[in-house]
PDB file of N, CA and C in Angstrom:
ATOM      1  N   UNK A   1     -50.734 -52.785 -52.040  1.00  0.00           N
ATOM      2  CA  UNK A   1     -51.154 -53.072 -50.684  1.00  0.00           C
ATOM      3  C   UNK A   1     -50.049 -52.677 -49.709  1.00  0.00           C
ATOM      4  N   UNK A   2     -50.600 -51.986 -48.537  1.00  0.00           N
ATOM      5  CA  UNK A   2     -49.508 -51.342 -47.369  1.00  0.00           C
ATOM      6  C   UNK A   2     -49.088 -52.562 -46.770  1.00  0.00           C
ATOM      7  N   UNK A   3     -47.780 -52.725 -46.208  1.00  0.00           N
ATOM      8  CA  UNK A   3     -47.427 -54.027 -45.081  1.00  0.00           C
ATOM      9  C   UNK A   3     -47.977 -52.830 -44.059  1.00  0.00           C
ATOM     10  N   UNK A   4     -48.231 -53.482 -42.889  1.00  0.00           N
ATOM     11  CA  UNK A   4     -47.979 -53.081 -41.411  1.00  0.00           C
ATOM     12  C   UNK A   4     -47.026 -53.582 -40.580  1.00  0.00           C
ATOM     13  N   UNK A   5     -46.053 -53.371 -39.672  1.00  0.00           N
ATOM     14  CA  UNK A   5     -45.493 -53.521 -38.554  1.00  0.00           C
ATOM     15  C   UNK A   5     -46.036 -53.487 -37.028  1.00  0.00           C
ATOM     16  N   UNK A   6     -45.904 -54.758 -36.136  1.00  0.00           N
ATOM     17  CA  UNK A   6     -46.515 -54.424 -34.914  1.00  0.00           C
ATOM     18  C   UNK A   6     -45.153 -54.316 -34.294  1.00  0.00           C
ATOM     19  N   UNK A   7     -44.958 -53.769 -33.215  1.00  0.00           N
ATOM     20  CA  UNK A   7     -44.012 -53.073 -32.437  1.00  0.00           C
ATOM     21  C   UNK A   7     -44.643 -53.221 -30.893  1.00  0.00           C
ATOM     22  N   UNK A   8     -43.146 -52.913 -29.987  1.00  0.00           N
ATOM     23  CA  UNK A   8     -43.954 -52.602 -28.763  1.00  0.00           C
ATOM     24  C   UNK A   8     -43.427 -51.284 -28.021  1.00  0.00           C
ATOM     25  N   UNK A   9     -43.548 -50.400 -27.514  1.00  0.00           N
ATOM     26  CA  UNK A   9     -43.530 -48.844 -27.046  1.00  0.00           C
ATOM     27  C   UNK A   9     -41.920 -49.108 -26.482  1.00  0.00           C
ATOM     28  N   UNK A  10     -40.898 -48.613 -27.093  1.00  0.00           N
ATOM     29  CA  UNK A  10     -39.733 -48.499 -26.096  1.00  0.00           C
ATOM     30  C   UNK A  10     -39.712 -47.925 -24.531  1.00  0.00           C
ATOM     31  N   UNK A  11     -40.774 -47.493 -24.225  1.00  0.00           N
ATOM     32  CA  UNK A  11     -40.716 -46.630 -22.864  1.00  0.00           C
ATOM     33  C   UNK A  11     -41.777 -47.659 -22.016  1.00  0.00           C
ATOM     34  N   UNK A  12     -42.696 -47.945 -22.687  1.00  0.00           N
ATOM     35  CA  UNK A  12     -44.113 -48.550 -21.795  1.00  0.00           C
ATOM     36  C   UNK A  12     -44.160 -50.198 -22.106  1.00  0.00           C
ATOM     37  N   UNK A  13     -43.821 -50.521 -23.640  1.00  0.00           N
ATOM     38  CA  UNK A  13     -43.707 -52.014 -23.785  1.00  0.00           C
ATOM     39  C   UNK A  13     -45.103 -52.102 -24.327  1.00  0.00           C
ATOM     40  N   UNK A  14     -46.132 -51.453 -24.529  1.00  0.00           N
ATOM     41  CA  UNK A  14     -47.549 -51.513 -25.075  1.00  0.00           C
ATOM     42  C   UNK A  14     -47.083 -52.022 -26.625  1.00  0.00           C
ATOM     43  N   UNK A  15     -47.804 -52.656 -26.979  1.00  0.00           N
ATOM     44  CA  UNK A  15     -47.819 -53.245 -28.536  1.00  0.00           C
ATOM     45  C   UNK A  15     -48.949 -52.518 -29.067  1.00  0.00           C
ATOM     46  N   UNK A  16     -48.247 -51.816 -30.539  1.00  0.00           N
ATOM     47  CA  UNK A  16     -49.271 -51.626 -31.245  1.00  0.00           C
ATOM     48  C   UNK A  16     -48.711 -51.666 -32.351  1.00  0.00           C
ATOM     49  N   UNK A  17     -49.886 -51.222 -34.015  1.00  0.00           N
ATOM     50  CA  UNK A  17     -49.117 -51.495 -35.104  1.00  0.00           C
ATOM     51  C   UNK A  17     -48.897 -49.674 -36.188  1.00  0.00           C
ATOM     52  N   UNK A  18     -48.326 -50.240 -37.007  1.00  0.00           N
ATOM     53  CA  UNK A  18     -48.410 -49.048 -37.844  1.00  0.00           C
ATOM     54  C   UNK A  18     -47.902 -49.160 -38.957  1.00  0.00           C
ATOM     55  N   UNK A  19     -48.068 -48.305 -40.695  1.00  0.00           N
ATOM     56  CA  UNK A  19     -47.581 -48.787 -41.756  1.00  0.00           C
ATOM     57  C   UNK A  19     -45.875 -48.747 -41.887  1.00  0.00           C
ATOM     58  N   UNK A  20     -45.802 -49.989 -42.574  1.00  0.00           N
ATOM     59  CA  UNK A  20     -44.407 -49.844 -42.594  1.00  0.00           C
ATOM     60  C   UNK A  20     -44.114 -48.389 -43.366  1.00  0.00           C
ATOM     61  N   UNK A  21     -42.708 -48.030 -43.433  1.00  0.00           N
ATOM     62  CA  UNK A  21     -41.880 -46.764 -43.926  1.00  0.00           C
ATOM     63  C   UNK A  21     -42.636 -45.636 -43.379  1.00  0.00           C
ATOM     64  N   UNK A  22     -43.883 -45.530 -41.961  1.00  0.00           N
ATOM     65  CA  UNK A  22     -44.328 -44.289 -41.515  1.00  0.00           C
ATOM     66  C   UNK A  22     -42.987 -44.072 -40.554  1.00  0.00           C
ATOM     67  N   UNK A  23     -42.619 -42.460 -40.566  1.00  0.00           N
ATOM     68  CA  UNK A  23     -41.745 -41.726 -40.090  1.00  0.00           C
ATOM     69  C   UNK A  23     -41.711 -42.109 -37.847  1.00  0.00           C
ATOM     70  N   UNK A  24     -43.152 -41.645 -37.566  1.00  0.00           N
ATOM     71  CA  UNK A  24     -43.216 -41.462 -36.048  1.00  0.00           C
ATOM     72  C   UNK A  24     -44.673 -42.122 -35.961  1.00  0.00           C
ATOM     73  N   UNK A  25     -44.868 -42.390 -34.553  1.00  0.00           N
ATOM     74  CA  UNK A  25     -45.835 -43.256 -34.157  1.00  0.00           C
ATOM     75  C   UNK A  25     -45.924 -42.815 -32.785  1.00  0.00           C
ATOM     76  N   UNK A  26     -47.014 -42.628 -32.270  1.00  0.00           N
ATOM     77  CA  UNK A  26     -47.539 -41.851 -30.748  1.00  0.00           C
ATOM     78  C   UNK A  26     -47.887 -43.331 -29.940  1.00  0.00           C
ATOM     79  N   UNK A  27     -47.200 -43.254 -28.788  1.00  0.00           N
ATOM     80  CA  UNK A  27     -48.031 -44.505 -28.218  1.00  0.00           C
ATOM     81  C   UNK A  27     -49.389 -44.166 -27.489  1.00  0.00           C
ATOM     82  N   UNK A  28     -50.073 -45.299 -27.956  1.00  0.00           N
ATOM     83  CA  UNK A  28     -51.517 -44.946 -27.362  1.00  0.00           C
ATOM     84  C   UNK A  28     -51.637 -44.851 -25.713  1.00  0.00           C
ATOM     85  N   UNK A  29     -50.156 -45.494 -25.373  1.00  0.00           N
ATOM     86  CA  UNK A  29     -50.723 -45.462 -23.409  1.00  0.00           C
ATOM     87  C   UNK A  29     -49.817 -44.527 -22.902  1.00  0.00           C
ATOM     88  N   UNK A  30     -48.571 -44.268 -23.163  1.00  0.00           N
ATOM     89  CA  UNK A  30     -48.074 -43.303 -22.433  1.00  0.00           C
ATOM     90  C   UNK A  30     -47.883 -42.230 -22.858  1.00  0.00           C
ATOM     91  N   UNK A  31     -47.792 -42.016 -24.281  1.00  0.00           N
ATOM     92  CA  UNK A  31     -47.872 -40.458 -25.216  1.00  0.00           C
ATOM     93  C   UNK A  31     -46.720 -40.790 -25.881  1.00  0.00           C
ATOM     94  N   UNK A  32     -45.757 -41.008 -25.446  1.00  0.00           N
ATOM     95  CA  UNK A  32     -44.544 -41.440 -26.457  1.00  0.00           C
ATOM     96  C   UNK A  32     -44.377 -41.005 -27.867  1.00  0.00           C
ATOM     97  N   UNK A  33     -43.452 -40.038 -28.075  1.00  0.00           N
ATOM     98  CA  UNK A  33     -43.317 -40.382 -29.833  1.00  0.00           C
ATOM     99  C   UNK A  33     -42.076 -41.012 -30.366  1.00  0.00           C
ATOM    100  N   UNK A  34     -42.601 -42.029 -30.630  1.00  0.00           N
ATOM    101  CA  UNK A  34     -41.907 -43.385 -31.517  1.00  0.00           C
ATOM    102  C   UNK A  34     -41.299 -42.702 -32.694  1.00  0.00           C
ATOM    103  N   UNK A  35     -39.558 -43.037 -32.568  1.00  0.00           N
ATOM    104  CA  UNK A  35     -39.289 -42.422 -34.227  1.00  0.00           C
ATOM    105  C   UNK A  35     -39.056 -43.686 -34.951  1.00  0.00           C
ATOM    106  N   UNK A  36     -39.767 -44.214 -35.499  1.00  0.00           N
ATOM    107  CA  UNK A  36     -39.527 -45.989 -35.880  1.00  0.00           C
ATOM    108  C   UNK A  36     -38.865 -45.831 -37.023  1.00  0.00           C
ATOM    109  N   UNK A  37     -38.038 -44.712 -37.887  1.00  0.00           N
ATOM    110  CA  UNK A  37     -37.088 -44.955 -38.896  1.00  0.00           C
ATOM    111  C   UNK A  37     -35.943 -44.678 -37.814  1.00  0.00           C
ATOM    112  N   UNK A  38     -35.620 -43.969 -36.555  1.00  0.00           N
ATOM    113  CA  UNK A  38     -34.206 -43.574 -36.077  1.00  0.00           C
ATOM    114  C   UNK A  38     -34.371 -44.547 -35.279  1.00  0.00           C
ATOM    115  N   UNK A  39     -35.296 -44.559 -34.225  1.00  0.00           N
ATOM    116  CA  UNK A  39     -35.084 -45.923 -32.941  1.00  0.00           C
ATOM    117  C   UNK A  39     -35.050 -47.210 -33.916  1.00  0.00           C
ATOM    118  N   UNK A  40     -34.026 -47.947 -32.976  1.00  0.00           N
ATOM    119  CA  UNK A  40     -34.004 -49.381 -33.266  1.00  0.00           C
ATOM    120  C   UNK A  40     -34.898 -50.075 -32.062  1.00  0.00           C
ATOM    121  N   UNK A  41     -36.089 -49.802 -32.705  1.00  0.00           N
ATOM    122  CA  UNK A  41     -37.441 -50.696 -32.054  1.00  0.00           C
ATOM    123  C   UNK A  41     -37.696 -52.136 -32.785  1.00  0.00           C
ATOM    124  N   UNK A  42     -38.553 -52.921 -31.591  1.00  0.00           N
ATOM    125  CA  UNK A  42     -38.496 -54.258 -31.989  1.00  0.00           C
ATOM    126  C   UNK A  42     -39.326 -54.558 -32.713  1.00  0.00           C
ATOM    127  N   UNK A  43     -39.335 -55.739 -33.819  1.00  0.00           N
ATOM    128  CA  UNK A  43     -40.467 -55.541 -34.530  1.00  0.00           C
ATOM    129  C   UNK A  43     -40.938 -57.216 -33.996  1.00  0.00           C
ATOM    130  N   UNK A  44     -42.266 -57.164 -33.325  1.00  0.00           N
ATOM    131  CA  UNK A  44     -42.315 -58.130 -33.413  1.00  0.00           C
ATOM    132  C   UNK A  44     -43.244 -59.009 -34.384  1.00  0.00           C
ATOM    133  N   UNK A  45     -43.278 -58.473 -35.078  1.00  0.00           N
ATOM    134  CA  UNK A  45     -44.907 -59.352 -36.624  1.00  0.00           C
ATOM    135  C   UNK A  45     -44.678 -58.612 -37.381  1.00  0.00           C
ATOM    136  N   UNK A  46     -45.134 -58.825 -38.972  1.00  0.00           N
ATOM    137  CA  UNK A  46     -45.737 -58.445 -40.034  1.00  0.00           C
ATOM    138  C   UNK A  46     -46.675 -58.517 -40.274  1.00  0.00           C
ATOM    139  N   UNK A  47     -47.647 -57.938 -41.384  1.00  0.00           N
ATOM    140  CA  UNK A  47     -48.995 -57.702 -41.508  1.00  0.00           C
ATOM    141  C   UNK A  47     -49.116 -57.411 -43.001  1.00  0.00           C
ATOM    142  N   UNK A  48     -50.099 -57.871 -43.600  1.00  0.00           N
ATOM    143  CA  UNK A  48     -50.137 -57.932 -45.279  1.00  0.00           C
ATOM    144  C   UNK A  48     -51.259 -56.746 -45.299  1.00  0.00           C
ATOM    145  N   UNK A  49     -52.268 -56.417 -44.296  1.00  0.00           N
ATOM    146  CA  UNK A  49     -53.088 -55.801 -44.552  1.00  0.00           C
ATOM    147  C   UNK A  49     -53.516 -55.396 -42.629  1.00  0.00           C
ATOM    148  N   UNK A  50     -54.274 -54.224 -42.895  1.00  0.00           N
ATOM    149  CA  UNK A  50     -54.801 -54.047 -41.437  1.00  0.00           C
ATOM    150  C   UNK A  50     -55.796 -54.721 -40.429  1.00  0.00           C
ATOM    151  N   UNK A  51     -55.794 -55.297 -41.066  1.00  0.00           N
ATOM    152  CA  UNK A  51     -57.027 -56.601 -40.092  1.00  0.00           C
ATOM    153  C   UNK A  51     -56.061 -57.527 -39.581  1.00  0.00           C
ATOM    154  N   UNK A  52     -55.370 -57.862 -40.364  1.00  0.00           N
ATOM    155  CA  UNK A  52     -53.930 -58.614 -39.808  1.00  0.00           C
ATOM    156  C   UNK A  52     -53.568 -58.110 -38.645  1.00  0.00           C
ATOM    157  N   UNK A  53     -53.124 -57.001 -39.161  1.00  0.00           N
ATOM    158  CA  UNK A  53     -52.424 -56.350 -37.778  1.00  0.00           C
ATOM    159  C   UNK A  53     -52.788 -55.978 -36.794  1.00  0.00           C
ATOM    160  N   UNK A  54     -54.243 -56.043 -37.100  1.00  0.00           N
ATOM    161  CA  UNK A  54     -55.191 -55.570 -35.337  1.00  0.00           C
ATOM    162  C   UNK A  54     -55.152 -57.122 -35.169  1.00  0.00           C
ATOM    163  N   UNK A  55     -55.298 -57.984 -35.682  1.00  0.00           N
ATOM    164  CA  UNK A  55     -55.489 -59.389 -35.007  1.00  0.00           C
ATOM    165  C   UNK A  55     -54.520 -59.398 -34.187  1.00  0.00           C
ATOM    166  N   UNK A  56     -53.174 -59.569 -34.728  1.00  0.00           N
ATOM    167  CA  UNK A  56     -51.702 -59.794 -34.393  1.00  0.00           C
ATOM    168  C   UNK A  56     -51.353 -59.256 -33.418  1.00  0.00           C
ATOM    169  N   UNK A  57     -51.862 -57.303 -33.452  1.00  0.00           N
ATOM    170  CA  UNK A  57     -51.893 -56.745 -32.058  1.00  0.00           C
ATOM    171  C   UNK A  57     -52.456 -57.027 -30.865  1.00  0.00           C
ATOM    172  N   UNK A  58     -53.423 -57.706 -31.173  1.00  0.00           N
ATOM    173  CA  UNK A  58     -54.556 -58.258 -29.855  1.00  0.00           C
ATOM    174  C   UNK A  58     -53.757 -59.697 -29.254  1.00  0.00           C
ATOM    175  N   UNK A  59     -53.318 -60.459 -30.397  1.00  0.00           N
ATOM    176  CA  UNK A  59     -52.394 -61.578 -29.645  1.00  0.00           C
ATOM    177  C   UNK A  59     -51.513 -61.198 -28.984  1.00  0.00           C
ATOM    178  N   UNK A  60     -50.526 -60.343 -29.489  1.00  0.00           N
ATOM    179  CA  UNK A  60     -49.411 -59.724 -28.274  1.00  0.00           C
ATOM    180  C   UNK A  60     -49.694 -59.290 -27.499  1.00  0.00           C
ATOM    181  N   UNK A  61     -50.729 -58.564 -27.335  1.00  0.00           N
ATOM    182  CA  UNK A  61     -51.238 -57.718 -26.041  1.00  0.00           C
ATOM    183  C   UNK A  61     -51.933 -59.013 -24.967  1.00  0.00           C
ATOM    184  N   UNK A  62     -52.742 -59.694 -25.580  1.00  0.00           N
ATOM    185  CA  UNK A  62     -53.273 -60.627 -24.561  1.00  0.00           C
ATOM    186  C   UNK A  62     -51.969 -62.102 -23.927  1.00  0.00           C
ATOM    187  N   UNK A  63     -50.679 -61.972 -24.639  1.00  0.00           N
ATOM    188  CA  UNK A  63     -49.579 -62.755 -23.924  1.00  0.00           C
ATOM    189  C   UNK A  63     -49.255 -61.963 -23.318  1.00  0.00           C
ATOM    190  N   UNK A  64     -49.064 -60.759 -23.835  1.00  0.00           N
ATOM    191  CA  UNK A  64     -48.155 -59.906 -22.462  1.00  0.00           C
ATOM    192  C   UNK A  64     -48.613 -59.600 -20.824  1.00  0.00           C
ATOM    193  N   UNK A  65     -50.499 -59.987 -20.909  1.00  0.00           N
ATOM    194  CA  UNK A  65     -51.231 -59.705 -19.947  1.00  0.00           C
ATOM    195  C   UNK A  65     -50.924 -60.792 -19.193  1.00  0.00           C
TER     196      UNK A  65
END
């Protein structure tokens, strides 16, 4: 089973998630490419599976609103 990581965009602050040990990650709002093995980005959650992590993403996104 993949973990996931939720994160939030170093440039925009948008939260989203992605599998752990993936190389780069595009942000969905400003275009951004995330190098999440070189940037020291924040992690804010873990995720055992992807339903997790869309949940988890929707909670961060709806505090940050």
């Amino acid at each position: 089973m993949t973990d996931y990581i939720i994160f939030a965009c170093p440039r925009c602050g948008m939260v989203r998630y992605a599998r752990e040990g993936q190389k780069t990650a595009r942000c969905l709002k400003c275009g951004y490419q995330i190098q999440i093995d070189a940037q020291k980005i924040r992690i804010l959650a873990r995720a055992k599976n992807v339903r997790d992590a869309i949940d988890l993403t929707k909670i961060y996104k709806a505090k940050k609103a």
